[in-house]
C-alpha atoms as a PDB file:
ATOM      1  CA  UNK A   1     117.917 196.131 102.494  1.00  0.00           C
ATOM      2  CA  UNK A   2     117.534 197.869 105.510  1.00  0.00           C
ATOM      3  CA  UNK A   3     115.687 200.638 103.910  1.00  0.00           C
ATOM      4  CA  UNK A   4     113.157 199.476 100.542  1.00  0.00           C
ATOM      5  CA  UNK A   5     112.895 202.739  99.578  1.00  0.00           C
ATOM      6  CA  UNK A   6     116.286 203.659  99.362  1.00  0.00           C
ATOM      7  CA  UNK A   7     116.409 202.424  95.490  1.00  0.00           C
ATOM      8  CA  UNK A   8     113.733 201.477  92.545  1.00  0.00           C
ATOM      9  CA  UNK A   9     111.894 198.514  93.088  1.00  0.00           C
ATOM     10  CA  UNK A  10     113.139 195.057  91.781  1.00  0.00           C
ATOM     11  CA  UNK A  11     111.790 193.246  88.923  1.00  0.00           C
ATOM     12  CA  UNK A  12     109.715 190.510  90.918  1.00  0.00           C
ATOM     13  CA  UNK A  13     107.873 193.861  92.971  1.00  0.00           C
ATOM     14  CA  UNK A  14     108.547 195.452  96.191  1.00  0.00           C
ATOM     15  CA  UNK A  15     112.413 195.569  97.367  1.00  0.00           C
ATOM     16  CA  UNK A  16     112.072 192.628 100.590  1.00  0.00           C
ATOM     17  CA  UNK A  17     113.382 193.963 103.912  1.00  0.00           C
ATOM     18  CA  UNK A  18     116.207 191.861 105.304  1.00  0.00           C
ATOM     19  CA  UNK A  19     114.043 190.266 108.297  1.00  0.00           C
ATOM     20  CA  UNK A  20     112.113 189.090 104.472  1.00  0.00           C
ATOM     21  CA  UNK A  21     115.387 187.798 102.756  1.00  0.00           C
ATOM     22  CA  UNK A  22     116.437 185.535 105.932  1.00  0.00           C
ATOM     23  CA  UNK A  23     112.809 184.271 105.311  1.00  0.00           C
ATOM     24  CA  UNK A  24     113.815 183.380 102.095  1.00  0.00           C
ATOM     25  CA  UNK A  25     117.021 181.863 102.643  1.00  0.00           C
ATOM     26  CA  UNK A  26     115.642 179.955 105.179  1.00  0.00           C
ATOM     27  CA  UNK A  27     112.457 178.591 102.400  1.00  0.00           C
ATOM     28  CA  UNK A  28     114.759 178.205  99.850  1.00  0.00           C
ATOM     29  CA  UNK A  29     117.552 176.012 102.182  1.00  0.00           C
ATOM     30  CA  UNK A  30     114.636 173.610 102.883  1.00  0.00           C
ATOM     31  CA  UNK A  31     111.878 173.602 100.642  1.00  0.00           C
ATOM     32  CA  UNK A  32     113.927 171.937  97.645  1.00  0.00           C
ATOM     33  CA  UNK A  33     115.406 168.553  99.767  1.00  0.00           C
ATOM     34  CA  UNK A  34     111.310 167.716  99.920  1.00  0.00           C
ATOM     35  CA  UNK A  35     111.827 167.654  95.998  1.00  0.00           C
ATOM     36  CA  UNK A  36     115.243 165.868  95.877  1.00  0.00           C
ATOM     37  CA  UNK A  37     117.723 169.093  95.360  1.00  0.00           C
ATOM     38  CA  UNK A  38     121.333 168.183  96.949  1.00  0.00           C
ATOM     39  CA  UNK A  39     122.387 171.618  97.037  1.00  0.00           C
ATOM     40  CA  UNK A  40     121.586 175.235  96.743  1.00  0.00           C
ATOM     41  CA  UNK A  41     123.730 178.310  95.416  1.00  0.00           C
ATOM     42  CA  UNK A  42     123.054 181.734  96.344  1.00  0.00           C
ATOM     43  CA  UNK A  43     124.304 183.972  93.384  1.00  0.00           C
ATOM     44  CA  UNK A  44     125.399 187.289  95.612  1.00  0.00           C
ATOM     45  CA  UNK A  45     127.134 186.787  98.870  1.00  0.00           C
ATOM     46  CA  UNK A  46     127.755 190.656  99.035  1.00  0.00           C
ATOM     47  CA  UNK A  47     125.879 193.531  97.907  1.00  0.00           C
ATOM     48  CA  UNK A  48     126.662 195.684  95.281  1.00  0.00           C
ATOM     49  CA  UNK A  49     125.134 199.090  95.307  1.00  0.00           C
ATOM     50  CA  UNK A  50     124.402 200.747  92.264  1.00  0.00           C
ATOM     51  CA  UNK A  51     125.407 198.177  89.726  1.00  0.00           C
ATOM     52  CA  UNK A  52     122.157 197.203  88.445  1.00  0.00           C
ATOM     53  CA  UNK A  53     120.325 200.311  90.090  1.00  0.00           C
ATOM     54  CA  UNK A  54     117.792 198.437  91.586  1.00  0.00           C
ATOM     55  CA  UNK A  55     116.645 196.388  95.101  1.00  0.00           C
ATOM     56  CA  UNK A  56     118.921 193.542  93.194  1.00  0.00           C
ATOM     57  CA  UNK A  57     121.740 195.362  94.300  1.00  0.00           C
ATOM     58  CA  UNK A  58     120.946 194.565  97.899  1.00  0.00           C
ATOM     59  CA  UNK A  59     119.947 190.849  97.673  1.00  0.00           C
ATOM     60  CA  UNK A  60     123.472 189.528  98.936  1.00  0.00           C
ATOM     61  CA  UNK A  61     123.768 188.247 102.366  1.00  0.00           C
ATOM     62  CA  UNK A  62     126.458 190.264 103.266  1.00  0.00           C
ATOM     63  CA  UNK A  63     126.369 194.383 103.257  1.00  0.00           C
ATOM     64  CA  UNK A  64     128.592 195.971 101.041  1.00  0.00           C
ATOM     65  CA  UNK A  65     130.563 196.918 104.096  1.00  0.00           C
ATOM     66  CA  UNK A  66     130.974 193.118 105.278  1.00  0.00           C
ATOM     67  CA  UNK A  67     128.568 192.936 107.785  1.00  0.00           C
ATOM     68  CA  UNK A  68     126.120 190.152 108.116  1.00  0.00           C
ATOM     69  CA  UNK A  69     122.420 190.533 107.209  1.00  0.00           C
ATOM     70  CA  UNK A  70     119.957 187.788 108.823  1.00  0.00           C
ATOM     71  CA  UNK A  71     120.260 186.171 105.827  1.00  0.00           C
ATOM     72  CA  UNK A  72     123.962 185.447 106.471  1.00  0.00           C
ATOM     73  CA  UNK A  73     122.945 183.693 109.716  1.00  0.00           C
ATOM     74  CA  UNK A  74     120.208 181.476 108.264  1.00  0.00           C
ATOM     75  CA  UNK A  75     122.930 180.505 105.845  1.00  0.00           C
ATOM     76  CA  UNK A  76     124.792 179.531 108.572  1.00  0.00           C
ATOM     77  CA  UNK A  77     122.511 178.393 110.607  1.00  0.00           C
ATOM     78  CA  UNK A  78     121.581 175.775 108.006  1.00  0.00           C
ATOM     79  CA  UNK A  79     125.486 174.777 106.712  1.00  0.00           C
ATOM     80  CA  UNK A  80     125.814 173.934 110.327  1.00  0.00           C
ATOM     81  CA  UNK A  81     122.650 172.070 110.907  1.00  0.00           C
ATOM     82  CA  UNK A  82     122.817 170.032 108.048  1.00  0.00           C
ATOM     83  CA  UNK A  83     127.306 169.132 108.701  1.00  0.00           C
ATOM     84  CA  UNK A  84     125.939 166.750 111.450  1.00  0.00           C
END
């Protein structure tokens, strides 16, 4: 989320900043082929404010208004890296 303070904390700790969830995306795109995973699914494409009142609401890779986080682009990034 562009602001962590803007709701409660998650469950795991500390709400991650966006520049923090492309990090993620990124680790968790890569890290599993090492271990033999064929594919990864990312459970919220979009955020949804206020439905579990929590940073969870902000872990999709799209705003609720659309726009693409980093995230988004590592997702991308990746699809279109690993098409070739």
């Amino acid at each position: 989320m562009t602001d962590t303070k803007k709701v409660k904390d998650w469950w795991l700790g500390k709400n991650p900043t966006e520049t923090i969830q492309a990090e993620w995306v990124k680790t968790v795109l890569t890290k599993p082929t090492s271990w033999g995973v064929q594919m990864v699914f990312w459970q919220d494409l979009l955020d949804h404010a206020e439905t579990v009142g929590d940073g969870c609401d902000y872990l999709g890779l799209y705003r609720q208004d659309e726009t693409p986080k980093q995230a988004a682009a590592m997702l991308r990034e990746h699809c279109l890296t690993t098409a070739r």
